[in-house]
C-alpha atoms as a PDB file:
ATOM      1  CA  UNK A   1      13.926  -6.141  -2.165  1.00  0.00           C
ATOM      2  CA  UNK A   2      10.258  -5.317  -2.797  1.00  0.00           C
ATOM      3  CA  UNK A   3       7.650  -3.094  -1.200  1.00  0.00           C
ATOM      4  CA  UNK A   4       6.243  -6.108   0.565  1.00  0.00           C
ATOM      5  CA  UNK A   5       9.316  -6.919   2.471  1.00  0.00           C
ATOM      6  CA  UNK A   6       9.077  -3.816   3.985  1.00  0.00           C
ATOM      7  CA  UNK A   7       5.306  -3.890   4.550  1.00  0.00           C
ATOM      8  CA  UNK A   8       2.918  -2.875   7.680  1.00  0.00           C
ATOM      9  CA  UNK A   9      -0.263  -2.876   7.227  1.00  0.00           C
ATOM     10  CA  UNK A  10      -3.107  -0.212   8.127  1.00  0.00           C
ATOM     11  CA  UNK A  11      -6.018  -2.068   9.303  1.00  0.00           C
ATOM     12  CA  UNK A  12      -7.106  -5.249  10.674  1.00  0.00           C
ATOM     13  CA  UNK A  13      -9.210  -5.689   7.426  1.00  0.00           C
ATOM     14  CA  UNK A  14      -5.684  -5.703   5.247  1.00  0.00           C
ATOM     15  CA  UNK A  15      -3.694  -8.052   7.814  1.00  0.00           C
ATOM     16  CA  UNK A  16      -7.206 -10.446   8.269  1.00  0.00           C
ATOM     17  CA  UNK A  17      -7.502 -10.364   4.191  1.00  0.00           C
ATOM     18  CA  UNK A  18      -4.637  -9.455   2.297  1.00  0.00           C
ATOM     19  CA  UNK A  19      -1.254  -9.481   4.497  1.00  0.00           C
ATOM     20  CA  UNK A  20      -1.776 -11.937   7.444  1.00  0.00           C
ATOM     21  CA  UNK A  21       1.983 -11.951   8.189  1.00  0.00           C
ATOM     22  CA  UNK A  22       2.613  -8.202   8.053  1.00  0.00           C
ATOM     23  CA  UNK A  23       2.323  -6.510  11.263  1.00  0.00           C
ATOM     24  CA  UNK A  24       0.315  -3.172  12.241  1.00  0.00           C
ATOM     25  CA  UNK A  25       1.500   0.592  11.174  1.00  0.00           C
ATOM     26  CA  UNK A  26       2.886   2.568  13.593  1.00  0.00           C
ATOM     27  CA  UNK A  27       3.163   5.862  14.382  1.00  0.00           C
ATOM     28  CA  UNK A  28       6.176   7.260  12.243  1.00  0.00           C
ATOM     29  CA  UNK A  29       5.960   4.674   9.658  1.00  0.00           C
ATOM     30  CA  UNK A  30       6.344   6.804   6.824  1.00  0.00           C
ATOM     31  CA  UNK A  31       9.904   7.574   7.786  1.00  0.00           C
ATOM     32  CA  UNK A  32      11.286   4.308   9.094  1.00  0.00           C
ATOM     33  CA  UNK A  33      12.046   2.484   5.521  1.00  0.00           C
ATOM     34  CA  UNK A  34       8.225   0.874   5.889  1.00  0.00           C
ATOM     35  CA  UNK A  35       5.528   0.789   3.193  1.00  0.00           C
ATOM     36  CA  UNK A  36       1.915   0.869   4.292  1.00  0.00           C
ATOM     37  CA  UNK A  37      -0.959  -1.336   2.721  1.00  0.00           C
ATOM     38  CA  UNK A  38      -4.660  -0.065   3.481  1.00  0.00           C
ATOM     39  CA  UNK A  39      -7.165  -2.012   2.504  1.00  0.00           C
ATOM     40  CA  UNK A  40     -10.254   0.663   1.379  1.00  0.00           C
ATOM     41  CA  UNK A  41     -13.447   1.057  -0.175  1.00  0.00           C
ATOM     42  CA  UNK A  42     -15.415  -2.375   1.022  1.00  0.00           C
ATOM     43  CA  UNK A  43     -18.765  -3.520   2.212  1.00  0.00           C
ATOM     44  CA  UNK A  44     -21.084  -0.256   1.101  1.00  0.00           C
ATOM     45  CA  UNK A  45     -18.837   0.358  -1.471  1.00  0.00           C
ATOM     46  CA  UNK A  46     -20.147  -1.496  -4.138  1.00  0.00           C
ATOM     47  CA  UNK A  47     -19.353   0.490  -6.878  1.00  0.00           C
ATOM     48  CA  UNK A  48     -15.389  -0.314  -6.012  1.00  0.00           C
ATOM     49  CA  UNK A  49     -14.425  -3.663  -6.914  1.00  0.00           C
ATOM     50  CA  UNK A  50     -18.026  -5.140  -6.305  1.00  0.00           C
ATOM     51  CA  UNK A  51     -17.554  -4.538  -2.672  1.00  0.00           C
ATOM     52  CA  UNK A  52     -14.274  -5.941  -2.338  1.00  0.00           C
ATOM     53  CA  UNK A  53     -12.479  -2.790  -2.248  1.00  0.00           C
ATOM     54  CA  UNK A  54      -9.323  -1.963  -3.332  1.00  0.00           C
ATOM     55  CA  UNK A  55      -5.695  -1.949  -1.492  1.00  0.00           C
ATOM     56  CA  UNK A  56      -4.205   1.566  -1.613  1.00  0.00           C
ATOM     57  CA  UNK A  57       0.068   2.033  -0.494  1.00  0.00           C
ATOM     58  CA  UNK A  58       1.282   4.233   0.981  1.00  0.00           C
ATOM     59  CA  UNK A  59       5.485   4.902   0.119  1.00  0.00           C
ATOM     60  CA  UNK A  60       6.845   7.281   2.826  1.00  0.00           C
ATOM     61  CA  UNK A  61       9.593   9.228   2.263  1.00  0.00           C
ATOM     62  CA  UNK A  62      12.222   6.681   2.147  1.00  0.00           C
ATOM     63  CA  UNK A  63      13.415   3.528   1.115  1.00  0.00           C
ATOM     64  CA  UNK A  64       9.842   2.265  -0.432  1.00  0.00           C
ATOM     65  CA  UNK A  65       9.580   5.490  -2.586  1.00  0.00           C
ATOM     66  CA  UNK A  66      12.993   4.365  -3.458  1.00  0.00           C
ATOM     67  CA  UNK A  67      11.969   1.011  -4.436  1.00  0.00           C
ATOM     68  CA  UNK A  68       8.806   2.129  -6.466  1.00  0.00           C
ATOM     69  CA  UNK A  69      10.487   4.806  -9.004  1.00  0.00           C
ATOM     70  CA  UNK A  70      14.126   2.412  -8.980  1.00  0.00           C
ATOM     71  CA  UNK A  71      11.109  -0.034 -10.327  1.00  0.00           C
ATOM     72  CA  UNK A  72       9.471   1.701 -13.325  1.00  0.00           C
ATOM     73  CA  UNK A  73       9.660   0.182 -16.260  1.00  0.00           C
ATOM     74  CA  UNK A  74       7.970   2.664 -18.666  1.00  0.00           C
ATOM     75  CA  UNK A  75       5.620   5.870 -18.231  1.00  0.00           C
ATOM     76  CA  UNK A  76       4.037   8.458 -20.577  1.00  0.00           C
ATOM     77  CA  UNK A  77       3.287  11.859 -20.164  1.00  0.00           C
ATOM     78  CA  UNK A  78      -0.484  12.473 -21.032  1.00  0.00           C
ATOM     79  CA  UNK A  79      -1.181  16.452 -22.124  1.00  0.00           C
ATOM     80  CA  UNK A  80      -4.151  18.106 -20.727  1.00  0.00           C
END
């Protein structure tokens, strides 16, 4: 399972541009085994991805936070 398959999306810019077949967040979603994609940072943001913006996601508490750290394949700890 990915995070996708459990997707909702956070704005009508994300399901217009990025996720047309996810449907809207709701209320709660955080809790109920959903991951949310936001897309952020467009239009008078050019300084962020030319204007494009970037797509920020959000785990919850549950299965997608779950998914995520189940799917690391390597970190390293940078000192201050």
């Amino acid at each position: 399972m990915s995070l996708q398959d459990i997707g909702v999306v956070g704005n009508s810019a994300t399901k217009r541009e990025v996720f047309p077949s996810m449907e809207r967040a709701q209320k709660g979603w955080a809790t109920r085994n959903q991951v949310l994609f936001k897309l952020e940072g467009r239009n008078n943001s050019m300084n962020i991805n030319n204007g494009k913006g970037v797509v920020n996601t959000g785990l919850g508490k549950t299965e997608g936070l779950d998914i995520f750290n189940e799917n690391i394949i390597k970190f390293e700890k940078i000192e201050k």
